[in-house]
C-alpha atoms as a PDB file:
ATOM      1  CA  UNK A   1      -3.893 -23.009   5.616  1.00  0.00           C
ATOM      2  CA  UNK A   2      -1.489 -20.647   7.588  1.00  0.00           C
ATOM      3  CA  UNK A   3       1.463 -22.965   7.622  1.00  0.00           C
ATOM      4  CA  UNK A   4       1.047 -23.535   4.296  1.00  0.00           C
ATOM      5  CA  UNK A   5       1.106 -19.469   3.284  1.00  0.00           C
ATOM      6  CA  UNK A   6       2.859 -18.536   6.462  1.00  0.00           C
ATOM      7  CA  UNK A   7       0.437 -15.306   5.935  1.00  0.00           C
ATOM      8  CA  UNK A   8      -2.333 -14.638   7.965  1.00  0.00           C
ATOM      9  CA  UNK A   9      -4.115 -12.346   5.717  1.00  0.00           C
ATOM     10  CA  UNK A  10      -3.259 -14.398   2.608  1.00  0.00           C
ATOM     11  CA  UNK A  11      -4.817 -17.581   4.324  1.00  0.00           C
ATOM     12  CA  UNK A  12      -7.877 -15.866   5.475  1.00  0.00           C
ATOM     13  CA  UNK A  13      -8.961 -14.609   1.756  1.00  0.00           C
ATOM     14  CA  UNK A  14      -8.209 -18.280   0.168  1.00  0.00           C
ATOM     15  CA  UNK A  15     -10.295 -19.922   2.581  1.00  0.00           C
ATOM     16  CA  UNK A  16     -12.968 -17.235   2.112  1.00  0.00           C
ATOM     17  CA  UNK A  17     -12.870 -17.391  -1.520  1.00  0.00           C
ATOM     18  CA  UNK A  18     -13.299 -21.249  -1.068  1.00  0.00           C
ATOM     19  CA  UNK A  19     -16.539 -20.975   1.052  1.00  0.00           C
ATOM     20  CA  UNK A  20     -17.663 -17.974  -1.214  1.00  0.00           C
ATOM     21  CA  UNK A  21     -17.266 -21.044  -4.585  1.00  0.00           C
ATOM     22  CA  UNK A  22     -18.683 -23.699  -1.832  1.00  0.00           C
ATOM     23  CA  UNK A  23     -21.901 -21.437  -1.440  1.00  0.00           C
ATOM     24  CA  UNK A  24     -22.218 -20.413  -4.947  1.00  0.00           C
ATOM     25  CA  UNK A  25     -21.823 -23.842  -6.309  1.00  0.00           C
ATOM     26  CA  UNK A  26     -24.012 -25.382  -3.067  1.00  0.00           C
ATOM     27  CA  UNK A  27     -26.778 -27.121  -5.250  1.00  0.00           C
ATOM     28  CA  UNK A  28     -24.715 -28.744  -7.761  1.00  0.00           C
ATOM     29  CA  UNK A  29     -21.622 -29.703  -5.418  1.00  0.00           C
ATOM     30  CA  UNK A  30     -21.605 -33.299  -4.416  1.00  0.00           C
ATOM     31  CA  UNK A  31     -18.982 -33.954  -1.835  1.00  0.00           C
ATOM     32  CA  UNK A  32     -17.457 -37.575  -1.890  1.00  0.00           C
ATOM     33  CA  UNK A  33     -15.570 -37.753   1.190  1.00  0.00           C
ATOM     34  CA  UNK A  34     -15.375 -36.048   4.589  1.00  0.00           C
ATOM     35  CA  UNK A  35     -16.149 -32.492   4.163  1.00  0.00           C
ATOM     36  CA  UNK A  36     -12.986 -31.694   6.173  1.00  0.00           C
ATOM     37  CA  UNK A  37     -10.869 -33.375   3.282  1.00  0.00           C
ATOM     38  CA  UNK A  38     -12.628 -31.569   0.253  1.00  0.00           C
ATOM     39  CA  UNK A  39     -12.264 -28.148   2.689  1.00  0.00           C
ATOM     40  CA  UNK A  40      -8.592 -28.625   2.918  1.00  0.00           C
ATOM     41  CA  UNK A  41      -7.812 -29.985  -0.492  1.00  0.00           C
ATOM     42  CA  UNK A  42     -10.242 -27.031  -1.797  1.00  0.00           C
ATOM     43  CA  UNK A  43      -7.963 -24.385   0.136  1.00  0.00           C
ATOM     44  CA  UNK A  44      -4.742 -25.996  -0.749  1.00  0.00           C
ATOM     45  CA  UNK A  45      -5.478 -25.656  -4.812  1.00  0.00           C
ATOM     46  CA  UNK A  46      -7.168 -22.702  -4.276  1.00  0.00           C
ATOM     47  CA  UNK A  47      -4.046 -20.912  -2.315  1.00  0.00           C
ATOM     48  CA  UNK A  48      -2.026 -22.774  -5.140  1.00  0.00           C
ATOM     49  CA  UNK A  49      -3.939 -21.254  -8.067  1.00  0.00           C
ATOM     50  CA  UNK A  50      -2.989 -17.885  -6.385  1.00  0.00           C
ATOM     51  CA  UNK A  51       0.916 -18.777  -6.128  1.00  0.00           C
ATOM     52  CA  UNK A  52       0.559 -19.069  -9.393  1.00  0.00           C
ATOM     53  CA  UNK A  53      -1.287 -15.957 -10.537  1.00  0.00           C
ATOM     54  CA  UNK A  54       1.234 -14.213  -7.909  1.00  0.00           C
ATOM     55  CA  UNK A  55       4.338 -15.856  -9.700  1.00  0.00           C
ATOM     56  CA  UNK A  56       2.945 -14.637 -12.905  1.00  0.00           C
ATOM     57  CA  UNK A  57       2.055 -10.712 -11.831  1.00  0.00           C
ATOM     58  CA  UNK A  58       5.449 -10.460  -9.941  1.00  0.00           C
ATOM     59  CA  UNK A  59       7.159 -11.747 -13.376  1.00  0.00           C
ATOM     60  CA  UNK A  60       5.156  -9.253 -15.347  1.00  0.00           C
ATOM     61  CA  UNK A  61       6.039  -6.334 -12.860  1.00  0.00           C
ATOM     62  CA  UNK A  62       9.646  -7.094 -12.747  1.00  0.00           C
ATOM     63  CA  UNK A  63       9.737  -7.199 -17.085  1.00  0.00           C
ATOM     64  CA  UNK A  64       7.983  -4.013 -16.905  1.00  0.00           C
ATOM     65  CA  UNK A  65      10.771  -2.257 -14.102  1.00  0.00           C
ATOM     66  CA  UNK A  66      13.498  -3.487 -16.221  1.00  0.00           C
ATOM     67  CA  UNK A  67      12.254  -2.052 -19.507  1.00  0.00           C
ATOM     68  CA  UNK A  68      11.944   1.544 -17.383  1.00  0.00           C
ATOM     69  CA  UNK A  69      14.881   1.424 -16.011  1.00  0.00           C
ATOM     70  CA  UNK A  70      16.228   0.691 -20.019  1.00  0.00           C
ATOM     71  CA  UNK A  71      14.007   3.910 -21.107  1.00  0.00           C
ATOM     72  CA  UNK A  72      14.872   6.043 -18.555  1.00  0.00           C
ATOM     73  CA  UNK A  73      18.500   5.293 -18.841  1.00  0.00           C
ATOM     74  CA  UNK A  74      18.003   6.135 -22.801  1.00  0.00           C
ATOM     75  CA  UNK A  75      16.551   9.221 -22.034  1.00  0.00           C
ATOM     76  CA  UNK A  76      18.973  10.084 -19.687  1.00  0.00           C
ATOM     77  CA  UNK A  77      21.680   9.733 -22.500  1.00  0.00           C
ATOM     78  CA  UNK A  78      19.737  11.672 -24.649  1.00  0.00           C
ATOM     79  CA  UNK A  79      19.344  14.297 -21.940  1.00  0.00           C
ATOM     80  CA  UNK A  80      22.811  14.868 -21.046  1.00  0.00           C
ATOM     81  CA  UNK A  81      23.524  14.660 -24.766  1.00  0.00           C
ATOM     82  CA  UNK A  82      21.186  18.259 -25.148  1.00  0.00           C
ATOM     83  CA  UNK A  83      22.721  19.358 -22.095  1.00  0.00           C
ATOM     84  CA  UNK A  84      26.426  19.360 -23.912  1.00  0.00           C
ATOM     85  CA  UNK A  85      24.798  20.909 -26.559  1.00  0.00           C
ATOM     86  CA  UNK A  86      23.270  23.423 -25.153  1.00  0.00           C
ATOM     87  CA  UNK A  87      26.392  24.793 -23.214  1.00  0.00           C
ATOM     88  CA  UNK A  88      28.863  23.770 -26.499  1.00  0.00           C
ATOM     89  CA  UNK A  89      26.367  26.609 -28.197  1.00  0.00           C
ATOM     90  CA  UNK A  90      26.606  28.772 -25.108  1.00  0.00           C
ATOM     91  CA  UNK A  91      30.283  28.723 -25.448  1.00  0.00           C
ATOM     92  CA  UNK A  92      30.542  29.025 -29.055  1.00  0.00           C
ATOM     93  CA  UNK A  93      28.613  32.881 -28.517  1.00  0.00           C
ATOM     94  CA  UNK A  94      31.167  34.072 -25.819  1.00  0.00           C
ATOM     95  CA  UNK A  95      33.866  36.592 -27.499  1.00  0.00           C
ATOM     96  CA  UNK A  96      36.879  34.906 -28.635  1.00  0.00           C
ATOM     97  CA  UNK A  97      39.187  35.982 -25.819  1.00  0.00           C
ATOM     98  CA  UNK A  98      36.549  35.188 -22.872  1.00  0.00           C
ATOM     99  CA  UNK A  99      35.640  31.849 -24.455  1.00  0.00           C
ATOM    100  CA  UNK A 100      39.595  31.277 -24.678  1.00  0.00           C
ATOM    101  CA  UNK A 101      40.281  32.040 -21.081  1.00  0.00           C
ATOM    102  CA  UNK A 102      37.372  29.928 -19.967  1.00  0.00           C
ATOM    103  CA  UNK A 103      38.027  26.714 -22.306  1.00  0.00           C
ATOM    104  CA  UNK A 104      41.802  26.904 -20.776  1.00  0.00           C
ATOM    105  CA  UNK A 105      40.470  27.263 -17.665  1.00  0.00           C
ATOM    106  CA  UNK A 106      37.576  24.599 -17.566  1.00  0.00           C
ATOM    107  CA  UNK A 107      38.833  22.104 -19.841  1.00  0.00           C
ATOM    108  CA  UNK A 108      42.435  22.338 -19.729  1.00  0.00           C
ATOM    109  CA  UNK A 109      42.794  23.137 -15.890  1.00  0.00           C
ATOM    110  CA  UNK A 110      44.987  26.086 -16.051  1.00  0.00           C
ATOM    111  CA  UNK A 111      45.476  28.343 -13.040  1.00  0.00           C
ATOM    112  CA  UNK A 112      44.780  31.869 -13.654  1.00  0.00           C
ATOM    113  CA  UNK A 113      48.381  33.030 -14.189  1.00  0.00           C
ATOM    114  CA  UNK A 114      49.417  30.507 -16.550  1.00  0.00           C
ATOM    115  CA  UNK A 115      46.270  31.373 -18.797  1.00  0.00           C
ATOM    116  CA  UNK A 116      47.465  35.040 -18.508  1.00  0.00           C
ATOM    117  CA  UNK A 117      51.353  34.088 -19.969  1.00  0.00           C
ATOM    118  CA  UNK A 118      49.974  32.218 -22.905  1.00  0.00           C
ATOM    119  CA  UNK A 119      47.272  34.679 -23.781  1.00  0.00           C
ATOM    120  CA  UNK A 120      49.809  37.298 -23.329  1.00  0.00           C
ATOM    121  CA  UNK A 121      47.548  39.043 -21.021  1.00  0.00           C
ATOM    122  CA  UNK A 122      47.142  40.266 -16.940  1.00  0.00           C
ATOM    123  CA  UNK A 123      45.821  37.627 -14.204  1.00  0.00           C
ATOM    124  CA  UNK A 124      43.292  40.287 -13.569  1.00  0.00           C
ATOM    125  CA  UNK A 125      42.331  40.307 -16.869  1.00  0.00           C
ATOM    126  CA  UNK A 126      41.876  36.830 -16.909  1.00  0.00           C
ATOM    127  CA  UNK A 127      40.116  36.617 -13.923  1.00  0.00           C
ATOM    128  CA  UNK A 128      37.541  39.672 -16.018  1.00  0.00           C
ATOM    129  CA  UNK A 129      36.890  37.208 -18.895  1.00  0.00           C
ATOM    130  CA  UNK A 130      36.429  34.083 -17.095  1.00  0.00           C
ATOM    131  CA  UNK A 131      33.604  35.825 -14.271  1.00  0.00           C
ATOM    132  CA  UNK A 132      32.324  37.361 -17.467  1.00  0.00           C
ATOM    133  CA  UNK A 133      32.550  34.248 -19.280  1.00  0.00           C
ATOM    134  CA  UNK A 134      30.632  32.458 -16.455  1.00  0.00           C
ATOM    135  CA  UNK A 135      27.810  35.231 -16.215  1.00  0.00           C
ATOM    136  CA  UNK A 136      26.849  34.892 -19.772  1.00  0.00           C
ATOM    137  CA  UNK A 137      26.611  31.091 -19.514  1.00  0.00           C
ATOM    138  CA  UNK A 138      24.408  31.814 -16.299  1.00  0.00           C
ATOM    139  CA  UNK A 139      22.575  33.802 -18.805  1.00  0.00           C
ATOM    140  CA  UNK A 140      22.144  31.717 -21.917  1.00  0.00           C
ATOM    141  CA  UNK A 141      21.605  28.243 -19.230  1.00  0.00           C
ATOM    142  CA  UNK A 142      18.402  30.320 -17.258  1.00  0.00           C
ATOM    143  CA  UNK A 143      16.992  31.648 -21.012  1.00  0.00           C
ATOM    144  CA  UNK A 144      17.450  27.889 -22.338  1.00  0.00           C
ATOM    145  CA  UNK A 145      16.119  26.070 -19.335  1.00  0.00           C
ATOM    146  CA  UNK A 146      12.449  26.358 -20.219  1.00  0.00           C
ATOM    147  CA  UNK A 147      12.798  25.609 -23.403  1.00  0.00           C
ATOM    148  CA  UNK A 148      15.179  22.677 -22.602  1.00  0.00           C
ATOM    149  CA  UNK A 149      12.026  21.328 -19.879  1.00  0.00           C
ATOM    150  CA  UNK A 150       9.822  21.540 -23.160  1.00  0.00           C
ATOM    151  CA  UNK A 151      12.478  19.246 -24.723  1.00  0.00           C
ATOM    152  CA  UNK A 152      12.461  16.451 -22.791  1.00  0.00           C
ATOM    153  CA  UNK A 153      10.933  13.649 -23.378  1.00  0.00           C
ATOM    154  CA  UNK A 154       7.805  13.420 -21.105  1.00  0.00           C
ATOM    155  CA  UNK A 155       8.624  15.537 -19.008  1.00  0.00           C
ATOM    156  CA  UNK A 156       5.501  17.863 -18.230  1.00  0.00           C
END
């Protein structure tokens, strides 16, 4: 039985669960050739049988992985789609000149001085709306994270 399963452990409980049916079925069991024969040929479809029950459990658990991965890759859209729109709002309640030295900072990669020639304004100044800019967000992201933990799916 262990070169068949090349598993110690996996050979011991089929040929225990044989002689468990063997001494359960003892008084109706009528044995035709050499015991050794029925013994092995018992084992053999016995460790067979749990192939087979094996084959089917690891097919089951790998459908099962592949449909969480699918959901938790949804929700992780989803997620990231409420995190944009939680900052988009954010962003939307700085003052017009902060949130205009910030999106031309952030989004359109300008360095400090060229933000300060097209808003007609200092560096330093700049530099004032943009740390301001960033403290409110730090704000409105630490007041929104609970309620953002209530909103996602699951999570508890």
């Amino acid at each position: 039985m262990l070169k068949l399963s090349g598993n110690k452990d996996l050979a011991e409980d089929v040929v225990q669960q044989v002689f468990i049916k063997l001494w359960e079925s003892r008084t109706e069991l009528r044995i035709e050739t050499s015991v050794k024969s029925y013994l092995f040929k018992a084992c053999h479809n016995k460790f067979i049988e749990r192939m087979r029950a094996s084959k089917k459990e690891t097919s089951l658990l790998e459908t099962l992985k592949w449909e969480t991965l699918n959901k938790l890759h949804s929700d992780e859209v989803t997620v990231d789609d409420e995190k944009v729109e939680i900052i988009n709002v954010a962003i939307e309640q700085l003052s017009p000149k902060c949130r205009e030295a910030f999106l031309l900072s952030r989004y359109n990669q300008l360095k400090y001085k060229e933000i300060g020639e097209v808003m007609g304004i200092s560096d330093k100044t700049v530099e004032i709306h943009i740390s301001k800019a960033l403290s409110q967000l730090r704000q409105a992201a630490a007041l929104l994270l609970p309620l953002f933990l209530v909103l996602i799916p699951g999570f508890y």
